[in-house]
C-alpha atoms as a PDB file:
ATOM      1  CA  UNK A   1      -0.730  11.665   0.843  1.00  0.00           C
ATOM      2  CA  UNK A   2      -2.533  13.722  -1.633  1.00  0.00           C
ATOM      3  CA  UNK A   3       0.087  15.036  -4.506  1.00  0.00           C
ATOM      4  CA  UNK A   4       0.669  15.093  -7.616  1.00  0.00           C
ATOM      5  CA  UNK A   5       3.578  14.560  -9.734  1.00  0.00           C
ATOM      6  CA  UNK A   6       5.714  15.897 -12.233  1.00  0.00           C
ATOM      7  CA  UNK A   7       3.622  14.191 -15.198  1.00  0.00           C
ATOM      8  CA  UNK A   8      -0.132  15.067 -13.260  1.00  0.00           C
ATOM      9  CA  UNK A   9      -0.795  10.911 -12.662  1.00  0.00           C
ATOM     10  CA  UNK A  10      -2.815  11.265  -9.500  1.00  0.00           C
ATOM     11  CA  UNK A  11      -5.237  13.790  -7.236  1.00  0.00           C
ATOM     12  CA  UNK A  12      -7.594  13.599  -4.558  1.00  0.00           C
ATOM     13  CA  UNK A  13     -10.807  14.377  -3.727  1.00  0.00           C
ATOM     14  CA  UNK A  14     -11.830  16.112  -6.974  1.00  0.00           C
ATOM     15  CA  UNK A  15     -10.349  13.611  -9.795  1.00  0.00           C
ATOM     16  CA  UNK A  16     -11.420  10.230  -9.839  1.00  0.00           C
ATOM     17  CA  UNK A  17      -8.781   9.182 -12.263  1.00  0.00           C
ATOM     18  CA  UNK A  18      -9.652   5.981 -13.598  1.00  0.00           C
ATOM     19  CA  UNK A  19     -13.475   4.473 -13.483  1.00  0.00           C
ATOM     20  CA  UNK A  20     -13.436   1.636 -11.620  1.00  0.00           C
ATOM     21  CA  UNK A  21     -15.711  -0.546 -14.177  1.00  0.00           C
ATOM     22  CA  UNK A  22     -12.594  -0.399 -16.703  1.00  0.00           C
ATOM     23  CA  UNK A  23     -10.405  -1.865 -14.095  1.00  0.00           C
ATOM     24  CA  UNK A  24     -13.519  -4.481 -13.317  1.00  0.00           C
ATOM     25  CA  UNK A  25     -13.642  -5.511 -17.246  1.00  0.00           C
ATOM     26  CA  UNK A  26     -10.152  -5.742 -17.534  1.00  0.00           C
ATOM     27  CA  UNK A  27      -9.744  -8.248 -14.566  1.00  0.00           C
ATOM     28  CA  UNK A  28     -12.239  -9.359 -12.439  1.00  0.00           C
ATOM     29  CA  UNK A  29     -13.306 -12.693 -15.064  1.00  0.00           C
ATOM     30  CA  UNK A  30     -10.968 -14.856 -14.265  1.00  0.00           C
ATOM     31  CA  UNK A  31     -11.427 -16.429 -17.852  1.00  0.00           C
ATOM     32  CA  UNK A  32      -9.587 -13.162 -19.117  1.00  0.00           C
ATOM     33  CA  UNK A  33      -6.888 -12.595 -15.879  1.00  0.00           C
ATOM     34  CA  UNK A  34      -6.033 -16.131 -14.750  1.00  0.00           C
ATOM     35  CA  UNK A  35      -5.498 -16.367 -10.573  1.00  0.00           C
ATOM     36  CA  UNK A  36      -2.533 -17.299  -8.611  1.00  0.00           C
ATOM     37  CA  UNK A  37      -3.179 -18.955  -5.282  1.00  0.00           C
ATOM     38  CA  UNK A  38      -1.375 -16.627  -2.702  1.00  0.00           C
ATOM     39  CA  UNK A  39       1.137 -18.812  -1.038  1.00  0.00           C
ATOM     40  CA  UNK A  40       1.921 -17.710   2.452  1.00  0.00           C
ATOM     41  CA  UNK A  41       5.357 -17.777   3.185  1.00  0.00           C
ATOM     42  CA  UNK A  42       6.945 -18.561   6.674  1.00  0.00           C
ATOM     43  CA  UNK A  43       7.381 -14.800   7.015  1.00  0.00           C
ATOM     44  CA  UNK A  44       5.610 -11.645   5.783  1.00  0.00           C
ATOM     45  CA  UNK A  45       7.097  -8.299   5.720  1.00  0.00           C
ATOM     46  CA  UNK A  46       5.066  -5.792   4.014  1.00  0.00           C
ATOM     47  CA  UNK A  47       6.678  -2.265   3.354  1.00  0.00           C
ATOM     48  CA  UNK A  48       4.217   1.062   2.849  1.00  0.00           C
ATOM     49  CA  UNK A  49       5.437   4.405   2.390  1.00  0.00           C
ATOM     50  CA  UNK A  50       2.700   6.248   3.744  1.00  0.00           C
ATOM     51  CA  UNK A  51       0.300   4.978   6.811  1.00  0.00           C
ATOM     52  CA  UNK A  52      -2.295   2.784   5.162  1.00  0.00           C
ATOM     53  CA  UNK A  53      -0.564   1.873   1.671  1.00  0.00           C
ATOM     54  CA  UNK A  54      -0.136  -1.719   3.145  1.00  0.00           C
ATOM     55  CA  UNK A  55      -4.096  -2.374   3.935  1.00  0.00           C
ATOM     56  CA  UNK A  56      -4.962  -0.814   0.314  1.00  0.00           C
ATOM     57  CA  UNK A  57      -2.420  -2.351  -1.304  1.00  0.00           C
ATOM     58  CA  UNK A  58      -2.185  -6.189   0.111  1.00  0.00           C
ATOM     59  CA  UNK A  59      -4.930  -6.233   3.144  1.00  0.00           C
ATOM     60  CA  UNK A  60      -6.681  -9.041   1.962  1.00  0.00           C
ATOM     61  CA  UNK A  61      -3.194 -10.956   1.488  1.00  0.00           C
ATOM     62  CA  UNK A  62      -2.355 -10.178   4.949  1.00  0.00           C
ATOM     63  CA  UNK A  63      -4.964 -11.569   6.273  1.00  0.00           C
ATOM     64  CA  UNK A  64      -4.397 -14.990   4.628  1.00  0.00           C
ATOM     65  CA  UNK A  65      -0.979 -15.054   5.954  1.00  0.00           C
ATOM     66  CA  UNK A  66      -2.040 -14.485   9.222  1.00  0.00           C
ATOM     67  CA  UNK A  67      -4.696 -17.136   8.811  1.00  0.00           C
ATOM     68  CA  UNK A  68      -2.146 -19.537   7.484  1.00  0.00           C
ATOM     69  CA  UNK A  69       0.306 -19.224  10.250  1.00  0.00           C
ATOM     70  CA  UNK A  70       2.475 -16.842   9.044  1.00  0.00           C
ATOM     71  CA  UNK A  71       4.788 -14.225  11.055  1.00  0.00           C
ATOM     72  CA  UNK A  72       3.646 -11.233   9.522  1.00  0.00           C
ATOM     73  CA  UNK A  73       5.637  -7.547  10.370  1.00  0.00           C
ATOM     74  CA  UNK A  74       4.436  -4.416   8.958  1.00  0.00           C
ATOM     75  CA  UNK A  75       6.842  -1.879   8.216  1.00  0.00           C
ATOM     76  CA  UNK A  76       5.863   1.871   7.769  1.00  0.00           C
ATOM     77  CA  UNK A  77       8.566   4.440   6.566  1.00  0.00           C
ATOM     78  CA  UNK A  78       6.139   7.885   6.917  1.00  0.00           C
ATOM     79  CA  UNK A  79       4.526   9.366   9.618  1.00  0.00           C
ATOM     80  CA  UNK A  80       2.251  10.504   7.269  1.00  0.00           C
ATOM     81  CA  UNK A  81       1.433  14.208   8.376  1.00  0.00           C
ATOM     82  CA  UNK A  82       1.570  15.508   4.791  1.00  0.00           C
ATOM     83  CA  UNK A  83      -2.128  14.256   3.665  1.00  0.00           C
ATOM     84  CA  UNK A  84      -3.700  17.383   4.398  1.00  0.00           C
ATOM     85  CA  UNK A  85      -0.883  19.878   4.119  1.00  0.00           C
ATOM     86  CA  UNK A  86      -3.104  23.059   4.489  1.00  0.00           C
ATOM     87  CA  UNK A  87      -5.431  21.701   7.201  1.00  0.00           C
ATOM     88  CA  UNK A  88      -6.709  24.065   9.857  1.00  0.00           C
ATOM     89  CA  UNK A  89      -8.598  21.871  11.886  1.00  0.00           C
ATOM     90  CA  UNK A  90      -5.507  19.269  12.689  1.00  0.00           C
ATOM     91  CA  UNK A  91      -1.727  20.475  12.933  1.00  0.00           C
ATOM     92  CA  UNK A  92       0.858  18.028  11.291  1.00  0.00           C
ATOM     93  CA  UNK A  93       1.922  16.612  14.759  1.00  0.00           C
ATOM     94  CA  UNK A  94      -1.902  15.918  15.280  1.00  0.00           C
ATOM     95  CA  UNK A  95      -2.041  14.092  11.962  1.00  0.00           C
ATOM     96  CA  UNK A  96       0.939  11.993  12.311  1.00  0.00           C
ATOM     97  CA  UNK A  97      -0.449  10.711  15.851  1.00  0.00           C
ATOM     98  CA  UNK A  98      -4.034  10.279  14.230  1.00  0.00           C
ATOM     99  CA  UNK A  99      -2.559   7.986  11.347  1.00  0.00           C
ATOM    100  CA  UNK A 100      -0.154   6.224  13.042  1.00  0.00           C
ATOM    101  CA  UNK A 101      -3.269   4.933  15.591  1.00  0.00           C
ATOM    102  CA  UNK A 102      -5.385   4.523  12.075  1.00  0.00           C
ATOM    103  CA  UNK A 103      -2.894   1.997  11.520  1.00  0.00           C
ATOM    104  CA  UNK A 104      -2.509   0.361  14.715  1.00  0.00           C
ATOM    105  CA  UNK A 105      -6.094  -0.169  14.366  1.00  0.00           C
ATOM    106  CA  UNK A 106      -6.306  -1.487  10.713  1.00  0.00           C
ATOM    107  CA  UNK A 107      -3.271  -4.188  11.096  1.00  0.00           C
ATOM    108  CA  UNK A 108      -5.688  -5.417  14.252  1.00  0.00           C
ATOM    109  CA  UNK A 109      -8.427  -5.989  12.484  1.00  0.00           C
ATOM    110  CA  UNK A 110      -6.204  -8.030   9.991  1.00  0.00           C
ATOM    111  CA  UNK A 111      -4.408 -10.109  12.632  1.00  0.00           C
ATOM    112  CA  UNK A 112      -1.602  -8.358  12.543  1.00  0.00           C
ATOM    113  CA  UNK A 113       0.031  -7.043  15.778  1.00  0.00           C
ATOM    114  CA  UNK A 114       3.824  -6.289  14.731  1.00  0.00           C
ATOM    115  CA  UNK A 115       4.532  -2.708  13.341  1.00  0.00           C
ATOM    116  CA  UNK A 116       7.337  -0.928  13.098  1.00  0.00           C
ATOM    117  CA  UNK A 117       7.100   2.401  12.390  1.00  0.00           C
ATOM    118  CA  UNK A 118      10.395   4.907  10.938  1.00  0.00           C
ATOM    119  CA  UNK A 119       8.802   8.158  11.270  1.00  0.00           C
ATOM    120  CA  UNK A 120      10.046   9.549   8.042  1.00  0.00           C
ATOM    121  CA  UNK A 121       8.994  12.883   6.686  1.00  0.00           C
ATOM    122  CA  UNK A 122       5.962  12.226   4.459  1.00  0.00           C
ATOM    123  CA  UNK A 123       6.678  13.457   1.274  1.00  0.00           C
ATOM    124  CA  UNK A 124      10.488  13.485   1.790  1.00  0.00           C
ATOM    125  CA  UNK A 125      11.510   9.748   1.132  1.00  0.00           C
ATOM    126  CA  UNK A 126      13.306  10.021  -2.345  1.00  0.00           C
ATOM    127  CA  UNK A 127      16.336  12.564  -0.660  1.00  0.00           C
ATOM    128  CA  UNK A 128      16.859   9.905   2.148  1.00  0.00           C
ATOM    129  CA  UNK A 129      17.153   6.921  -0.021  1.00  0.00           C
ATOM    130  CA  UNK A 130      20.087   5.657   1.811  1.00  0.00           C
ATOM    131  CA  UNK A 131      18.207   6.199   5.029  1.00  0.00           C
ATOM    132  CA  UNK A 132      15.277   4.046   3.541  1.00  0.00           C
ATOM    133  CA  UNK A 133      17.328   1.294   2.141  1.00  0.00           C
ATOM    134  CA  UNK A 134      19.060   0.809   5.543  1.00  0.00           C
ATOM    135  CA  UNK A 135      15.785   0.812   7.077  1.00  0.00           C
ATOM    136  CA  UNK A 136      14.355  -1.874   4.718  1.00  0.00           C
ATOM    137  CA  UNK A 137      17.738  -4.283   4.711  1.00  0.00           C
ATOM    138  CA  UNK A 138      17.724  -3.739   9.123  1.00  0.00           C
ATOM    139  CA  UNK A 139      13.642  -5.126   8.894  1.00  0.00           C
ATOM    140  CA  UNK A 140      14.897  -8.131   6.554  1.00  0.00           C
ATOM    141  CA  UNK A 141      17.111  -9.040   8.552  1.00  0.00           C
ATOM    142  CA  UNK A 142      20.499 -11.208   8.129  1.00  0.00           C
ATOM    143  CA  UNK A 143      18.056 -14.488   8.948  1.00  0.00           C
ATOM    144  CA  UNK A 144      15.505 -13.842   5.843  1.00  0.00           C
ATOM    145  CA  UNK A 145      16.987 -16.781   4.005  1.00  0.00           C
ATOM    146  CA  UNK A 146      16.760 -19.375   7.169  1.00  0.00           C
ATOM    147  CA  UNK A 147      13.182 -18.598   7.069  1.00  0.00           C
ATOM    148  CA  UNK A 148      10.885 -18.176   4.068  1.00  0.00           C
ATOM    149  CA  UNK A 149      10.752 -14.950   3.806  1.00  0.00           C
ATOM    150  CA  UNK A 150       8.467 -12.662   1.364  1.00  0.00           C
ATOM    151  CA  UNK A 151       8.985  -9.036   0.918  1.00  0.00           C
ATOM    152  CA  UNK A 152       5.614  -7.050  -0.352  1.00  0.00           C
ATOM    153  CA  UNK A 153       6.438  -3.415  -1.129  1.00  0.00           C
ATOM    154  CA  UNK A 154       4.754  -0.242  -3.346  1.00  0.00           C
ATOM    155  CA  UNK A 155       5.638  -0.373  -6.776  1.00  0.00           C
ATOM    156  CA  UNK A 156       8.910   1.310  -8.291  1.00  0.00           C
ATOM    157  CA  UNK A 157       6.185   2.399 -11.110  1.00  0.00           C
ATOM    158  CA  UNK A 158       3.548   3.772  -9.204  1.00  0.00           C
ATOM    159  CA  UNK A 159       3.503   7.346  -9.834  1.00  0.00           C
ATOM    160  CA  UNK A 160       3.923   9.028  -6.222  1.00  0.00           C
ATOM    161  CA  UNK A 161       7.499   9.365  -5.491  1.00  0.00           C
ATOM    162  CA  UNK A 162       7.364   8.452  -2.210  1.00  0.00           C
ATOM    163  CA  UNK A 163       6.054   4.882  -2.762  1.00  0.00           C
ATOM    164  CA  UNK A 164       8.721   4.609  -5.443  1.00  0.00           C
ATOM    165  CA  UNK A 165      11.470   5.606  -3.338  1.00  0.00           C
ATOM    166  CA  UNK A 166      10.609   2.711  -1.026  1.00  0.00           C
ATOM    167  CA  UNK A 167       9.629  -0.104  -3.852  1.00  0.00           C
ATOM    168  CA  UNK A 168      13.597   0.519  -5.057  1.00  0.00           C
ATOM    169  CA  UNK A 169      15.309   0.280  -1.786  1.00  0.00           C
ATOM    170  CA  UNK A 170      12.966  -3.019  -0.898  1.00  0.00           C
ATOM    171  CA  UNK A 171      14.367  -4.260  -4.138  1.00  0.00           C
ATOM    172  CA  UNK A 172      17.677  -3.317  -3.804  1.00  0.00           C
ATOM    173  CA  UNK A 173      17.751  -4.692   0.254  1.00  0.00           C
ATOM    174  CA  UNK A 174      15.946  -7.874  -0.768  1.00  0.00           C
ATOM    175  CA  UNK A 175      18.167  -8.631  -3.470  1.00  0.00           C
ATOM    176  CA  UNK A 176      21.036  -8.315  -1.669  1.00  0.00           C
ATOM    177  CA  UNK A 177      19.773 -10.581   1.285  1.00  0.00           C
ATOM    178  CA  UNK A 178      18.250 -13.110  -1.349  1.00  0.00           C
ATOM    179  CA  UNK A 179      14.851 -12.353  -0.056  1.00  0.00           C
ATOM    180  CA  UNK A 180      11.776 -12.816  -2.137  1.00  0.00           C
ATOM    181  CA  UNK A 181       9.674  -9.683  -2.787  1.00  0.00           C
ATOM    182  CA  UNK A 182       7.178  -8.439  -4.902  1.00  0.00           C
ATOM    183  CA  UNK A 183       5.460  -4.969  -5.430  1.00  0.00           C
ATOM    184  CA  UNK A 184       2.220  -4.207  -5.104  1.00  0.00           C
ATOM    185  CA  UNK A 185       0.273  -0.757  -7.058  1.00  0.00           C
ATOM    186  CA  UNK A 186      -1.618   1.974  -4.960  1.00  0.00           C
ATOM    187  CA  UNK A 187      -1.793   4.980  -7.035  1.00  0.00           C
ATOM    188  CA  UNK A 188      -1.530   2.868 -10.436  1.00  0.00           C
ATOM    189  CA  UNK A 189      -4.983   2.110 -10.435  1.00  0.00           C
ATOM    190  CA  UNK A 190      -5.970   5.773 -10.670  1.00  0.00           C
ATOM    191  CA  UNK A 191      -3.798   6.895 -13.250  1.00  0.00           C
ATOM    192  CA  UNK A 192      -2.830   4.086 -15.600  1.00  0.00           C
ATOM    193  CA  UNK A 193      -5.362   1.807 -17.773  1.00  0.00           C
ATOM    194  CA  UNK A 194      -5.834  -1.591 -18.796  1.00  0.00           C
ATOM    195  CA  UNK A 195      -3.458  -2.385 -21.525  1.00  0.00           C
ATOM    196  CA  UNK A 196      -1.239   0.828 -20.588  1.00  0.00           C
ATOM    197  CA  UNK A 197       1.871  -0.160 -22.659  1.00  0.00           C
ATOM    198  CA  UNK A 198       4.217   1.419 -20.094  1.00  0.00           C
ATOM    199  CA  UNK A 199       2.864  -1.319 -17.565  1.00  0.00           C
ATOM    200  CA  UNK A 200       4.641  -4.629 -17.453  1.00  0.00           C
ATOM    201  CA  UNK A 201       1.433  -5.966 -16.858  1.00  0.00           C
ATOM    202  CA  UNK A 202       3.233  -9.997 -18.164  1.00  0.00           C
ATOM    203  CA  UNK A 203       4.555  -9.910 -14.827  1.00  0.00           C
ATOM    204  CA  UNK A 204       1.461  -9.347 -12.955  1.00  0.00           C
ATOM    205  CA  UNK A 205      -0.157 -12.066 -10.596  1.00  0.00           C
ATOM    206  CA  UNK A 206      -3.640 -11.272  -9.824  1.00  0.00           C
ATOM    207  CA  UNK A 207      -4.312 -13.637  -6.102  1.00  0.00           C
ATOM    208  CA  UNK A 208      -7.819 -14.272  -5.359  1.00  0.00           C
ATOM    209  CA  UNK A 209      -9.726 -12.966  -2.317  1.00  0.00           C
ATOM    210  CA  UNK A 210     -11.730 -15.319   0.248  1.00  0.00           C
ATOM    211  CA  UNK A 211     -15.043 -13.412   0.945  1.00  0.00           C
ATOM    212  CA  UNK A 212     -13.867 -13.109   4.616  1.00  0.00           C
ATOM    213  CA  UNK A 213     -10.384 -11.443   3.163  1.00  0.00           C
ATOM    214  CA  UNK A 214     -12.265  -8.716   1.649  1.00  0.00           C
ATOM    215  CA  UNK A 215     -14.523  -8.285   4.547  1.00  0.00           C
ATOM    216  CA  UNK A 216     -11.776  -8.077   7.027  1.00  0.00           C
ATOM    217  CA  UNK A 217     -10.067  -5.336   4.329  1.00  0.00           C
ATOM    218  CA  UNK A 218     -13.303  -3.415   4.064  1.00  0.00           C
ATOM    219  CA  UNK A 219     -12.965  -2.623   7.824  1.00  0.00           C
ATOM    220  CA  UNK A 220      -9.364  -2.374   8.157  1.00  0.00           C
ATOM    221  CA  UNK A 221      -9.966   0.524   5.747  1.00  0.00           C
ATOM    222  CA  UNK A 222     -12.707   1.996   7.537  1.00  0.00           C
ATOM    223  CA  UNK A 223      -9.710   2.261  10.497  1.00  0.00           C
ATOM    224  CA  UNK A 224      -8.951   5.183   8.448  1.00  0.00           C
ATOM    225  CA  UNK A 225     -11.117   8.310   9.049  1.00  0.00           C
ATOM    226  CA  UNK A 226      -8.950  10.740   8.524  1.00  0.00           C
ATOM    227  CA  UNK A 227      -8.188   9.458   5.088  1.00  0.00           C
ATOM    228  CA  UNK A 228     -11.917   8.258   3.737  1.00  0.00           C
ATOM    229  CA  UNK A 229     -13.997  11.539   5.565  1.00  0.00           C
ATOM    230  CA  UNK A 230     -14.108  14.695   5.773  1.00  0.00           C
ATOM    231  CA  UNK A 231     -12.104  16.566   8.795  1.00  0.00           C
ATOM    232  CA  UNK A 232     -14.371  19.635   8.133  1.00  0.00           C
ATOM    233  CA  UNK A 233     -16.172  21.441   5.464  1.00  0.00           C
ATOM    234  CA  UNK A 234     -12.779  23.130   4.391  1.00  0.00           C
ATOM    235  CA  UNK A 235     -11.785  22.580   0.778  1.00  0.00           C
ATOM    236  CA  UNK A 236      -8.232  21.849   2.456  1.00  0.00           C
ATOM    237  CA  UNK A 237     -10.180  19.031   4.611  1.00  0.00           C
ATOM    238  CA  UNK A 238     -11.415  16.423   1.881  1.00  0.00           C
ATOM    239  CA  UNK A 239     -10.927  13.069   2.041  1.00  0.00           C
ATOM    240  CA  UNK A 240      -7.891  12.017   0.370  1.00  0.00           C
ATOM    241  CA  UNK A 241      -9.466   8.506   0.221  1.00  0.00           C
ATOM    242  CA  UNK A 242     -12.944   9.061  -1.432  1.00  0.00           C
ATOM    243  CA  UNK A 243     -15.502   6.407  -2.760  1.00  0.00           C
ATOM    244  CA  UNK A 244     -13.871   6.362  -6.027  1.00  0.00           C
ATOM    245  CA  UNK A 245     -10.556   5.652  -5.097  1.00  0.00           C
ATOM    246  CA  UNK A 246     -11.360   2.887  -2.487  1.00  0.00           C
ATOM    247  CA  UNK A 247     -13.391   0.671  -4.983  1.00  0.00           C
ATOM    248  CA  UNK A 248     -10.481   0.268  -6.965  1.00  0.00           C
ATOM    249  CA  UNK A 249      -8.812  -1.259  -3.598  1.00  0.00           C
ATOM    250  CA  UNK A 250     -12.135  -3.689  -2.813  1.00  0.00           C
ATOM    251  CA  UNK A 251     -12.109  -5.656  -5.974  1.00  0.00           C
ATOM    252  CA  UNK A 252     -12.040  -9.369  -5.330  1.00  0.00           C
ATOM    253  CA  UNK A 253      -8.152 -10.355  -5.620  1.00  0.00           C
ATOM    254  CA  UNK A 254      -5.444  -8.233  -5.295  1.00  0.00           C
ATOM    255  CA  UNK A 255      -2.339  -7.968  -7.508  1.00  0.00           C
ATOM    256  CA  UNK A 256       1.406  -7.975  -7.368  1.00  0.00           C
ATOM    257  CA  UNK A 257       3.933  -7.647  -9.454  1.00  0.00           C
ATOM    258  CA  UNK A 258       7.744  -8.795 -10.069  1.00  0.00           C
END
């Protein structure tokens, strides 16, 4: 979804935020951002606010879990019809049934067939908190801790309120159930910097990619059309998800924090 907040951190189309190249010298030697082996737990349940936060954020994760073995559940909270709020060419409805299959689509090429999706107004997460977190905690189930069981969520520090509204509640649920999870940035990457002191960027694990992780990603993205093209020539109808945004999602590892 294509907002921006109170303090102006993110846009669209027309602001590219962030060069990639920064993000590339700050963390793509490994000599300067040491690795961390992603270690696929028994069970993977990865959290989005908005359909297609979970194949930017941890794609290429996803698919080594599902490559290791792993049980792997994907758990949307949006219906996402809020993207292109003054669209003419699709109604809201439309969009919501357009994404929703975008997704479908995406967690197939990644292996993943189990999706659960809440239907949540886009946008409208933060006044239904309580609604969220119950969500969350039903999706972790009381059984997490018989299993290995790794929550991946947005991060509580990401700048769209939507995705923060859902990284809280999957740290409150998880906590409570004595589940693992960790939070992964979507909308950081355009706003923030390297070395951005209001980043806890110590407690950052960067997890390399296997060639055929970030292949798979590349085309679980392109699953997206009506996020990465244009729906028409209409100002209203630009890509939310343009060229400069996605290469800061392709980079050879992906990162999480917490």
């Amino acid at each position: 979804m294509t907002v921006t907040d109170s303090q102006g951190r993110f846009g669209g189309a027309d602001d590219h935020g962030t060069p990639v190249r920064l993000w590339a010298d700050a963390f793509d030697d490994p000599d300067r951002a040491p690795r961390s082996p992603f270690d696929p737990p028994e069970r993977l349940l990865v959290v989005g606010a908005h359909p297609d936060d979970e194949v930017l954020g941890v794609g290429g994760l996803m698919s080594q879990a599902v490559d290791a073995g792993t049980a792997a559940t994907v758990l949307c909270l949006s219906d996402g019809r809020g993207s292109h709020p003054d669209s003419t060419t699709v109604t809201p409805d439309q969009l919501a049934d357009i994404r929703l299959r975008e997704l479908r689509a995406a967690l197939t090429v990644l292996g993943v067939d189990d999706m659960v999706c809440a239907g949540l107004p886009d946008g409208g997460l933060t006044p239904l908190e309580s609604t969220v977190h119950e969500i969350i905690a039903a999706a972790i189930g009381s059984d997490s801790g018989a299993q290995h069981t790794l929550v991946l969520a947005p991060s509580g520090f990401d700048g769209h309120p939507d995705h923060e509204t859902v990284g809280r509640c999957a740290t409150r649920a998880a906590g409570a159930s004595g589940t693992s999870v960790a939070h992964y940035p979507i909308w950081l990457w355009h706003w923030s910097f390297p070395g951005d002191p209001d980043i806890p960027w110590s407690t950052m694990r960067l997890h390399p990619l296997r060639p055929a992780d970030l292949r798979r990603k590349r085309e679980a993205i392109a699953q997206f059309p009506s996020q990465t093209r244009q729906l028409s020539d209409a100002r209203a109808d630009r890509p939310v998800l343009p060229p400069a945004v996605l290469a800061r999602h392709l980079r050879p590892w992906e990162a999480l924090f917490g």
